[in-house]
Every structure is written in structure tokens, then in C-alpha cells.
C-alpha atoms as a PDB file:
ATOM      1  CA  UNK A   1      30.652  -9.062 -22.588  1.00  0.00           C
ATOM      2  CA  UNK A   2      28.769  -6.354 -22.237  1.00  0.00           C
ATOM      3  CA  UNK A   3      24.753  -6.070 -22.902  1.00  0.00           C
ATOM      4  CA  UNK A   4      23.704  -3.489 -24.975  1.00  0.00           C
ATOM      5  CA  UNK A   5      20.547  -0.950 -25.184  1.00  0.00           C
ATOM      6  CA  UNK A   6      21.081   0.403 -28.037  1.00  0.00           C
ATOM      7  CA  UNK A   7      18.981   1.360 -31.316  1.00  0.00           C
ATOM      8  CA  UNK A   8      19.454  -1.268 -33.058  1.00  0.00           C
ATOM      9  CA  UNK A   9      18.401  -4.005 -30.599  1.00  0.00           C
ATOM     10  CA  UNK A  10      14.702  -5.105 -31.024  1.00  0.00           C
ATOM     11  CA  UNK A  11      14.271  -5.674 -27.805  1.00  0.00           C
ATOM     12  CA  UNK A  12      13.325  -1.870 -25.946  1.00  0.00           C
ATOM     13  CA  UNK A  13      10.849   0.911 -27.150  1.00  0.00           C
ATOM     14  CA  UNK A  14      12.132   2.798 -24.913  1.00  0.00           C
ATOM     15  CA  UNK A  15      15.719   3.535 -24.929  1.00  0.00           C
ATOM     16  CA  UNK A  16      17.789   4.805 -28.124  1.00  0.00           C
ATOM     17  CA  UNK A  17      21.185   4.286 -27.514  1.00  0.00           C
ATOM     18  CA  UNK A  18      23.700   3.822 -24.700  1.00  0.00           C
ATOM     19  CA  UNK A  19      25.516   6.512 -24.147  1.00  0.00           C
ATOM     20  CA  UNK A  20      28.465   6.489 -22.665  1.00  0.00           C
ATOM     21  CA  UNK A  21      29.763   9.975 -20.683  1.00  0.00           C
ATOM     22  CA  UNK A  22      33.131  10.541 -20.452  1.00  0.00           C
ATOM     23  CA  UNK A  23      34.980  10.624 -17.183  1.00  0.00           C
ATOM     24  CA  UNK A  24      35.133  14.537 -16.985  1.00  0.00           C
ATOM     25  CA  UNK A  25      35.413  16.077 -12.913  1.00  0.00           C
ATOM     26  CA  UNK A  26      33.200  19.248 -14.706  1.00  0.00           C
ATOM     27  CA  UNK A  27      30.132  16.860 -15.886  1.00  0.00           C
ATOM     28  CA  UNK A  28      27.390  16.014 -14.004  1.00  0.00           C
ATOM     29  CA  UNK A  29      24.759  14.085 -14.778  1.00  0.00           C
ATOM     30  CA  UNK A  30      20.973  15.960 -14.623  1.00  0.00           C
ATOM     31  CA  UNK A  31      18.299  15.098 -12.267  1.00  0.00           C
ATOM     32  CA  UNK A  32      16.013  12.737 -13.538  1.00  0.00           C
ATOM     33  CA  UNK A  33      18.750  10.906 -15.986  1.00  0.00           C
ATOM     34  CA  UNK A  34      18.801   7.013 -15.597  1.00  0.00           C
ATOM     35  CA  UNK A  35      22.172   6.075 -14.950  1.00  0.00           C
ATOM     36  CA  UNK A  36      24.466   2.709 -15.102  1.00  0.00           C
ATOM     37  CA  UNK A  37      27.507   1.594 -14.536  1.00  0.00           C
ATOM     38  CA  UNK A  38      29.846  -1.202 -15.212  1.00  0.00           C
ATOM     39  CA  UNK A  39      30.282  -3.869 -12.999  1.00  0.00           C
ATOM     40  CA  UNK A  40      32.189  -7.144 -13.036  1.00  0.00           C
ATOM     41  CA  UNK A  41      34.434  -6.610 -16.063  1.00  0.00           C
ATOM     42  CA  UNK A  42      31.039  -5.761 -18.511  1.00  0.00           C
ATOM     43  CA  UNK A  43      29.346  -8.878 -17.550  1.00  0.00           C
ATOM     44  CA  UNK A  44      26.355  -6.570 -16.218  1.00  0.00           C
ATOM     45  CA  UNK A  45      25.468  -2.775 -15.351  1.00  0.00           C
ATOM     46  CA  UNK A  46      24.126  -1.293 -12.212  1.00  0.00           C
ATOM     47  CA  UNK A  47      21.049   1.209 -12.574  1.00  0.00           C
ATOM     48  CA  UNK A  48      19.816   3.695 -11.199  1.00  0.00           C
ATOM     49  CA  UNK A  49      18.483   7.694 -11.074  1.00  0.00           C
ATOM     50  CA  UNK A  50      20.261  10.421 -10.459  1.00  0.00           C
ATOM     51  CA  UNK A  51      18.167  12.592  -8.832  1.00  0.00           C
ATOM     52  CA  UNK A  52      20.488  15.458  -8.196  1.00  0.00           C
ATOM     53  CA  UNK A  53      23.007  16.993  -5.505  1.00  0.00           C
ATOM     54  CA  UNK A  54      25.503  14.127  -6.082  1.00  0.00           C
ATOM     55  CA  UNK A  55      23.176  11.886  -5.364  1.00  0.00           C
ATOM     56  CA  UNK A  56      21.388   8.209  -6.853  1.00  0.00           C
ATOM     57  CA  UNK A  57      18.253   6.675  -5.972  1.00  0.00           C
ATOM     58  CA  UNK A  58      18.767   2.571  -7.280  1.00  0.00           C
ATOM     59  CA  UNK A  59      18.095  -0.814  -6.330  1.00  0.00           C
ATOM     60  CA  UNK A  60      20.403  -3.251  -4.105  1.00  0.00           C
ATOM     61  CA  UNK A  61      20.522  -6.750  -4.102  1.00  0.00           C
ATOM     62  CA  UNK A  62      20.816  -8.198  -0.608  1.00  0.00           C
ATOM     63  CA  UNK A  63      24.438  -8.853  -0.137  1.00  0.00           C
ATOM     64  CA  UNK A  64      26.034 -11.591  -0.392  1.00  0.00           C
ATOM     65  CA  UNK A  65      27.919 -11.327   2.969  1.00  0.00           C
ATOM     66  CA  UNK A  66      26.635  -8.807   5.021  1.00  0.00           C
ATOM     67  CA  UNK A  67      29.694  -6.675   6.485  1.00  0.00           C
ATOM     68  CA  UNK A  68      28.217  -4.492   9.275  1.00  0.00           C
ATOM     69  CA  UNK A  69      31.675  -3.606  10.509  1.00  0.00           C
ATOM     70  CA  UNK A  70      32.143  -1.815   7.044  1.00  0.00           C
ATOM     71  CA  UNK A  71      32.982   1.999   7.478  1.00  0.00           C
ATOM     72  CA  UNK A  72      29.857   4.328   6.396  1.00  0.00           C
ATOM     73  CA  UNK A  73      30.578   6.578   3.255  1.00  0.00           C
ATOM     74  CA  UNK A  74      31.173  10.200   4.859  1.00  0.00           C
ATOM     75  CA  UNK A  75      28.868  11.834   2.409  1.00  0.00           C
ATOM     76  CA  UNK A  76      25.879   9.804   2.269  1.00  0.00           C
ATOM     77  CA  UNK A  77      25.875   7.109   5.359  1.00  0.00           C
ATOM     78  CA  UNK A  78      26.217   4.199   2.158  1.00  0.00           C
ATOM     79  CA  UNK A  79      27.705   0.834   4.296  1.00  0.00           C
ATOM     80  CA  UNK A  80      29.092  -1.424   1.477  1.00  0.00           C
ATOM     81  CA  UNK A  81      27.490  -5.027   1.850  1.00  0.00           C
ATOM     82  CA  UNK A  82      25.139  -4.419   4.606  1.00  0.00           C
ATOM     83  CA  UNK A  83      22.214  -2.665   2.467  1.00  0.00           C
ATOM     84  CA  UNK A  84      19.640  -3.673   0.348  1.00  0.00           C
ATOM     85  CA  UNK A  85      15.890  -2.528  -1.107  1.00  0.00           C
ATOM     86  CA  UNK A  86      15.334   0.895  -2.888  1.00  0.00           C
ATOM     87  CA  UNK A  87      17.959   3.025  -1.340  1.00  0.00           C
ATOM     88  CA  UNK A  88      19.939   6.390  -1.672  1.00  0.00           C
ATOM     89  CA  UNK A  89      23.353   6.805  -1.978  1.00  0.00           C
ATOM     90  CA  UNK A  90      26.288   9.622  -3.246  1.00  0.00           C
ATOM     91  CA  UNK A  91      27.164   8.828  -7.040  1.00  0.00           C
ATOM     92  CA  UNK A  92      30.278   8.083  -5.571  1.00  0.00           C
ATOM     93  CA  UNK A  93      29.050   5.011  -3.588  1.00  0.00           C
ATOM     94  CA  UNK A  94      26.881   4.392  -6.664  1.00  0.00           C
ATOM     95  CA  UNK A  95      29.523   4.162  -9.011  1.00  0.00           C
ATOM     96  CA  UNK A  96      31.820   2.002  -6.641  1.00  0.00           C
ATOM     97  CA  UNK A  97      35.293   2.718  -9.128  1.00  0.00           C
ATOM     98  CA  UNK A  98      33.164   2.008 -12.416  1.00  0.00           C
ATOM     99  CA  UNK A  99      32.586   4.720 -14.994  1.00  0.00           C
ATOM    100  CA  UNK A 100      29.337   6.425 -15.485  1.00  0.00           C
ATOM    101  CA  UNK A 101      27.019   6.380 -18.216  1.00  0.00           C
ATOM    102  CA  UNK A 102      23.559   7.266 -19.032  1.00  0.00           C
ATOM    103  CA  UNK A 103      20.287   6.029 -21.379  1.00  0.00           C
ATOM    104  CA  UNK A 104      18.705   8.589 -23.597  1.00  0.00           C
ATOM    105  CA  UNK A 105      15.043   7.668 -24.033  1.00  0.00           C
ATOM    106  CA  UNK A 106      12.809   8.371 -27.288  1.00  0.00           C
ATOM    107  CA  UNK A 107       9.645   8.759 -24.608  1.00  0.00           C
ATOM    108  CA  UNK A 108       9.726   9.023 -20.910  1.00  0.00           C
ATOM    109  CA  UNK A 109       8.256  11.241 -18.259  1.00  0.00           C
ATOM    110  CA  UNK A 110       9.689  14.530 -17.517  1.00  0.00           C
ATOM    111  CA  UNK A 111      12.551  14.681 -14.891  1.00  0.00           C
ATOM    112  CA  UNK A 112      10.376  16.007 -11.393  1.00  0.00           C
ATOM    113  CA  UNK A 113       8.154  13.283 -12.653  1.00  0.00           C
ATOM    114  CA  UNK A 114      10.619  10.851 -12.551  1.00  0.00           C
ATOM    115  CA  UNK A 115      12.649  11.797  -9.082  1.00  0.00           C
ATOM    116  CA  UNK A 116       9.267  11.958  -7.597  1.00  0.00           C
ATOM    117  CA  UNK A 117       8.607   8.484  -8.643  1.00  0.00           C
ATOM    118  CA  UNK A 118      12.372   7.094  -7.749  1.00  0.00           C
ATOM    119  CA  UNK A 119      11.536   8.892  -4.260  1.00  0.00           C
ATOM    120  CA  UNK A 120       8.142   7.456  -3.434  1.00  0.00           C
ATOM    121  CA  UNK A 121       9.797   4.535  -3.917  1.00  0.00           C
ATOM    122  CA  UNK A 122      12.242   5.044  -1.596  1.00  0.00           C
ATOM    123  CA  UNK A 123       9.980   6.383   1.156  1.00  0.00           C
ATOM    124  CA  UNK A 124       7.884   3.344   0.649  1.00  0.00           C
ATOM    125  CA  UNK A 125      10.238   0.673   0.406  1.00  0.00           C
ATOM    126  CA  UNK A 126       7.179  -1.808  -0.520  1.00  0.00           C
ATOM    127  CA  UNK A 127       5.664   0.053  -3.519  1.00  0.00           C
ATOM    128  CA  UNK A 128       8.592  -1.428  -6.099  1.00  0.00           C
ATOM    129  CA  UNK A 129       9.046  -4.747  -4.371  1.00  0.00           C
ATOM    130  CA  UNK A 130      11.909  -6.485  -3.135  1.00  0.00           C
ATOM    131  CA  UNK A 131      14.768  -7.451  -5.806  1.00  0.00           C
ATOM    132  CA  UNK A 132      14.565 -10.567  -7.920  1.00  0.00           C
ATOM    133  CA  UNK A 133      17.091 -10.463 -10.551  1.00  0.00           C
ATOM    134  CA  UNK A 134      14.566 -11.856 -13.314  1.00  0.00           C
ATOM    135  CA  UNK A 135      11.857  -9.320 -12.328  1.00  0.00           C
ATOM    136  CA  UNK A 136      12.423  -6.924 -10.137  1.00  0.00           C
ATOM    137  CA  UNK A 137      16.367  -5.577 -10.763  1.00  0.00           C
ATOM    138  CA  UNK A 138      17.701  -2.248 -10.848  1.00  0.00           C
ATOM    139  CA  UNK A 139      17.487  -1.747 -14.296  1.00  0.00           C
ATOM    140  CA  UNK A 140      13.428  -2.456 -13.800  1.00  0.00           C
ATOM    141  CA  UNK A 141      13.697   0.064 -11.301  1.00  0.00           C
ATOM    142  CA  UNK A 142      14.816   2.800 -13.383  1.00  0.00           C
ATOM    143  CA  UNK A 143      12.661   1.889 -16.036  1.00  0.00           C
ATOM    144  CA  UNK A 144       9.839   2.162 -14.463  1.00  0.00           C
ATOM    145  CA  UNK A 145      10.701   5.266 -12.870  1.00  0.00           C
ATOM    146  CA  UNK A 146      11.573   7.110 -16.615  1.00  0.00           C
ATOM    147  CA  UNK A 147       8.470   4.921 -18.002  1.00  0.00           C
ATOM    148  CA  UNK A 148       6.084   3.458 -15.740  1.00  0.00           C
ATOM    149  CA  UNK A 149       6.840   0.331 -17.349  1.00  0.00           C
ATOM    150  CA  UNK A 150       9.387  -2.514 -15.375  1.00  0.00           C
ATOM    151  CA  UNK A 151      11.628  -3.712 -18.093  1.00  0.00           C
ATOM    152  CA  UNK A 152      14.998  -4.657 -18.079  1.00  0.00           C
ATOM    153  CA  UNK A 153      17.142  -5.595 -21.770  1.00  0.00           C
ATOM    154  CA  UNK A 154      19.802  -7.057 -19.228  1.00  0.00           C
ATOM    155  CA  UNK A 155      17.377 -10.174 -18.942  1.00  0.00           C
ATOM    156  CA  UNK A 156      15.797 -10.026 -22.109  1.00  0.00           C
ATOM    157  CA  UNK A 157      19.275 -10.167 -23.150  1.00  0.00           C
ATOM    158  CA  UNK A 158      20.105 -13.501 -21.406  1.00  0.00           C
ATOM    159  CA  UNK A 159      16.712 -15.031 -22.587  1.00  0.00           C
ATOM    160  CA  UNK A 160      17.639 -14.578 -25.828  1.00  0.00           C
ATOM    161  CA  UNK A 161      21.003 -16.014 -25.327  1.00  0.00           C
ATOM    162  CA  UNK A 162      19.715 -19.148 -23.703  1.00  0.00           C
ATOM    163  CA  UNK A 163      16.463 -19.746 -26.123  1.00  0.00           C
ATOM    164  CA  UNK A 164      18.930 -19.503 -29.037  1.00  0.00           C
END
């Protein structure tokens, strides 16, 4: 099941459609693009911004299990399991297997405005706030960092689900 941003739901201002990128070794997304990924069969994406050079600035949930004997990714130092906050990490690590796709936006702020943002946040771990998967996720994250505005359509999604 997975949760859609697109036009047609009510829910977002913001985004106009998912758009999904084909797996092509010549694409690349462009700095500034909010990016997600599939994870646990569709049952949620991961978010985050691509700020350039192979690299994504996004959101971690504290692990589960913390594995500090994992191996560090080569490129970017990424330990799977062991971190969490605002962090940066290869689009590799990022994508963990999982395709990559990205949300167009009717309004948001230009791109240096938005890598700036997604990069104070990561020098200053405390300006976005730790996670909370109701109200502080990683699609927030790169919401506000396109918008200024924490939303996520993941959780609006649910509510709606439930309330109904």
C-alpha cells in the first residue's frame, strides 16, 4: 500500500504529483530536489534532499537495534543502525536497495535556498528537532526545507484512514 502525493489528493498545497524516476545509471537527481524512496514493500517512503555530489541530507529514526559493529559505507562514513537525527549520507546509503523518486512542487524555495536550509539543519542538529513519527519525520523534514512549512501526507494519510 503505498501513500500517495499526488494532484489529486486534497490533502498538500504543495506537491503536484509523485514522480517516479526511472532507474537509469546516467540520471541524477538535482541539488535541491526532495527525494523518497520505498521502504518496507510500499507501506511508507523515506525522505529526504539531495543536495548534490551523490549525496542526501534526511532524517533518521533512532534505530531499533543499534549495531555499532556495522561496517561504515566507504563513500560517506553512513553505519547502518547506529545513526539517528538530521544526518548526511551517499544516495547510495540513502536509498538502501529501494528505487528513487522525487516530488515536483507547484511553489517552493529555490534550490541554494533549500540545501542551505537542509544544511543548517544538519550543522545544528537542534534547529529541526528530534524525530517523532507524527510530527517531526523525514518527510516533515524535507518539507520544510522546499517550504518552510513541516508537513507530511504520510500521516495525514493514516489520519484519514483511521477517522474514516
Amino acid at each position: 500500500m503505498g501513500l500517495s502525493l499526488s494532484s489529486s489528493s486534497s490533502s498538500s498545497t504543495f506537491f503536484t504529483e509523485h514522480v517516479p524516476i526511472d532507474p537509469n545509471p546516467y540520471w541524477e537527481p538535482e541539488p535541491g530536489d526532495h527525494i523518497y524512496s520505498e521502504r518496507s514493500g510500499g507501506l511508507y517512503y523515506h525522505h529526504g534532499i539531495y543536495v548534490g555530489d551523490d549525496m542526501v541530507i534526511h532524517l533518521m529514526a533512532p534505530p531499533i537495534i543499534y549495531n555499532r559493529f556495522s561496517d561504515p559505507c566507504q563513500k560517506c562514513g553512513y553505519k547502518r543502525n547506529f545513526s539517528s537525527g538530521v544526518i548526511k549520507t551517499c544516495l547510495r546509503c540513502f536509498l538502501d536497495g529501494h528505487s528513487l523518486h522525487v516530488c515536483e512542487y507547484r511553489f517552493s524555495k529555490p534550490a541554494h535556498e533549500v540545501i542551505t536550509m537542509a544544511t543548517d539543519c544538519l550543522e545544528w542538529n537542534y534547529l529541526f528537532g528530534p524525530y517523532n513519527l507524527l510530527t517531526n519525520n523525514c518527510e516533515h523534514f524535507a518539507v520544510f526545507c522546499k517550504t518552510g512549512s513541516k508537513e507530511s501526507d504520510q500521516v495525514k494519510t493514516i489520519f484519514k484512514k483511521v477517522l474514516l
